[in-house]
C-alpha atoms as a PDB file:
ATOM      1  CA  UNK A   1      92.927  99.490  94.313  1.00  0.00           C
ATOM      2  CA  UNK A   2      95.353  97.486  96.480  1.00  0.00           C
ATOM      3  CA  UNK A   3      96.174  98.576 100.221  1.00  0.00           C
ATOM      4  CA  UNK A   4      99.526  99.803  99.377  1.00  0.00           C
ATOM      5  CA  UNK A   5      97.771 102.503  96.808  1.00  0.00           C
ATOM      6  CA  UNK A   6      95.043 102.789  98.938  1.00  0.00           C
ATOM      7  CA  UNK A   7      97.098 103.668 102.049  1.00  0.00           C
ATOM      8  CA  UNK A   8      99.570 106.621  99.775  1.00  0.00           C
ATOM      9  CA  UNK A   9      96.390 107.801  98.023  1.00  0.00           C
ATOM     10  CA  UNK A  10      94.676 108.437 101.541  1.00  0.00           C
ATOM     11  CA  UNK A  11      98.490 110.072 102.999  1.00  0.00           C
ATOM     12  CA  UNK A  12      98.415 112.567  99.873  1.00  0.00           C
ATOM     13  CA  UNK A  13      94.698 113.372 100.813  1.00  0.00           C
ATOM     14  CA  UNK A  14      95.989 114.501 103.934  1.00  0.00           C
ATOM     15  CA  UNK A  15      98.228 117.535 103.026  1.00  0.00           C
ATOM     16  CA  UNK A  16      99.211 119.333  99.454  1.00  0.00           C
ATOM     17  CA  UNK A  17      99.890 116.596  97.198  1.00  0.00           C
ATOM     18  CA  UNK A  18     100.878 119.199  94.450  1.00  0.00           C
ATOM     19  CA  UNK A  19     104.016 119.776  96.487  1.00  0.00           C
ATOM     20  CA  UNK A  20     106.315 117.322  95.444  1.00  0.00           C
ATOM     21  CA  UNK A  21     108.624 117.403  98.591  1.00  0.00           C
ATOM     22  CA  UNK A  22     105.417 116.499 100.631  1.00  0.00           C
ATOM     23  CA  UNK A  23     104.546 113.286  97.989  1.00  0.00           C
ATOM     24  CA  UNK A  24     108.256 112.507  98.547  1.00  0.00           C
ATOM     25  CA  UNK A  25     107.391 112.354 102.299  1.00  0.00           C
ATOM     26  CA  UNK A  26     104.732 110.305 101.567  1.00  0.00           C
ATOM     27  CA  UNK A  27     106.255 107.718  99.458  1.00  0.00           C
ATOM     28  CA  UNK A  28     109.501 107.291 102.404  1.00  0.00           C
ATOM     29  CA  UNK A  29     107.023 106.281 104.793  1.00  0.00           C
ATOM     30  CA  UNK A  30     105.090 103.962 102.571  1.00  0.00           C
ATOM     31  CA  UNK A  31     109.023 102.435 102.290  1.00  0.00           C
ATOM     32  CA  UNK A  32     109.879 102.442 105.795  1.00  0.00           C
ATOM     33  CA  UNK A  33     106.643 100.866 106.653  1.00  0.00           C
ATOM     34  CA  UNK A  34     107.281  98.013 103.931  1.00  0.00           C
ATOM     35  CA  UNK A  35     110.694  97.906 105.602  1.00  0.00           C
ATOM     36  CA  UNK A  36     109.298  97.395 108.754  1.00  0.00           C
ATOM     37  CA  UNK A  37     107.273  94.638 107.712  1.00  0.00           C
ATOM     38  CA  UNK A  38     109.748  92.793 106.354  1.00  0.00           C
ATOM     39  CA  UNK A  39     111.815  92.994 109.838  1.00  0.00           C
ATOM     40  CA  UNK A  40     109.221  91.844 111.793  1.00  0.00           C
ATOM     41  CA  UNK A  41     108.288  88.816 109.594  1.00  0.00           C
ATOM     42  CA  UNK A  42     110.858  86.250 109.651  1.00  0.00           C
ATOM     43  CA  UNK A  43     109.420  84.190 107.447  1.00  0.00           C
ATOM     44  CA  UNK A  44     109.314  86.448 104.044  1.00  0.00           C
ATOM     45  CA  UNK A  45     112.555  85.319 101.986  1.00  0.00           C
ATOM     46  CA  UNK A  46     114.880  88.013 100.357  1.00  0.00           C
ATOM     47  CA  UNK A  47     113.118  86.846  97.034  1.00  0.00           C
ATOM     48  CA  UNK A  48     109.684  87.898  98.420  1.00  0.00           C
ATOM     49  CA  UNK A  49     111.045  91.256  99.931  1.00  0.00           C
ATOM     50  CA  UNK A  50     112.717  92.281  96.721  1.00  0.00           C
ATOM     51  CA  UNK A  51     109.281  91.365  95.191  1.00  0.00           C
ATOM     52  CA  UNK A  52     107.775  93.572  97.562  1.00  0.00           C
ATOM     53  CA  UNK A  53     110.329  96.642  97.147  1.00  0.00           C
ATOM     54  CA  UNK A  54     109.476  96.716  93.715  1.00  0.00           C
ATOM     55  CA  UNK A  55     106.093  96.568  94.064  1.00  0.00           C
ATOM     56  CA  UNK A  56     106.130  99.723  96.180  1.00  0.00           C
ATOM     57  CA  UNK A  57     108.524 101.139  93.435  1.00  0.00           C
ATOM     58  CA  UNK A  58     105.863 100.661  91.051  1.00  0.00           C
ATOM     59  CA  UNK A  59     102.920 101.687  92.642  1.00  0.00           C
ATOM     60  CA  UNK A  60     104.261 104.782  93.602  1.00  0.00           C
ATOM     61  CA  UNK A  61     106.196 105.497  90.094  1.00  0.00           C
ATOM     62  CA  UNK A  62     102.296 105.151  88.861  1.00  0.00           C
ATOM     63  CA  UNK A  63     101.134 107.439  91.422  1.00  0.00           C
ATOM     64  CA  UNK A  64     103.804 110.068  90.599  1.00  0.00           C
ATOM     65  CA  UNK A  65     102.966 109.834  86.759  1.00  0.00           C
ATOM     66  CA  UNK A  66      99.567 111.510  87.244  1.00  0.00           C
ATOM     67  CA  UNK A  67     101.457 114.827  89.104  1.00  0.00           C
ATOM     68  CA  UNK A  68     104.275 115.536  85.841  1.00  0.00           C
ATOM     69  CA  UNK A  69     102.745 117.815  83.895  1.00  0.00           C
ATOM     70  CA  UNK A  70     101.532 117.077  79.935  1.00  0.00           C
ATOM     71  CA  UNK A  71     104.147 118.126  77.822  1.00  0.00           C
ATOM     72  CA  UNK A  72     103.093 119.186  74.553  1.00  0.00           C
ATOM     73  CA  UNK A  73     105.745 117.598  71.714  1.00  0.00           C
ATOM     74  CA  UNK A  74     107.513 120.078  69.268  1.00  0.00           C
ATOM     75  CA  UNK A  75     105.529 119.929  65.828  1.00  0.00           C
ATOM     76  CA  UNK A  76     108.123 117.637  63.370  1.00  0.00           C
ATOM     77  CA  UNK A  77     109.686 119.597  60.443  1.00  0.00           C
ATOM     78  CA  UNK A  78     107.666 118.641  56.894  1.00  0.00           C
ATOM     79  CA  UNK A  79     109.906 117.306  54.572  1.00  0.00           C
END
């Protein structure tokens, strides 16, 4: 588990993660501390930020996949 996963794993632990408004909270802070990372360092190009952006994007879309609910597929018509 990387820190990013690590660090929005332990935040859900800390409050309902079945609500979806408080995972939402959640995943903006995970953003707005990426986005404060990238401020700060001078030195990461907007190549490496994107990069990083949509690493968050996909961590968390992963994360979020495990709270939709199973849908069960409609039986197909026999021919």
């Amino acid at each position: 588990m990387d820190a990013v996963e690590k660090a929005i794993r332990n935040a859900l632990e800390k409050g309902d993660a079945e609500e979806r408004g408080f995972r939402e909270g959640v995943y903006r802070k995970a953003f707005a501390a990426l986005e404060r990372a990238i401020e700060t360092n001078p030195g990461i190009t907007a190549d490496i930020a994107a990069r990083r952006r949509a690493g968050v994007q996909a961590k968390i879309a992963e994360i979020e996949s495990e709270f939709i609910p199973a849908v069960e597929l409609a039986p197909r018509p026999s021919h």
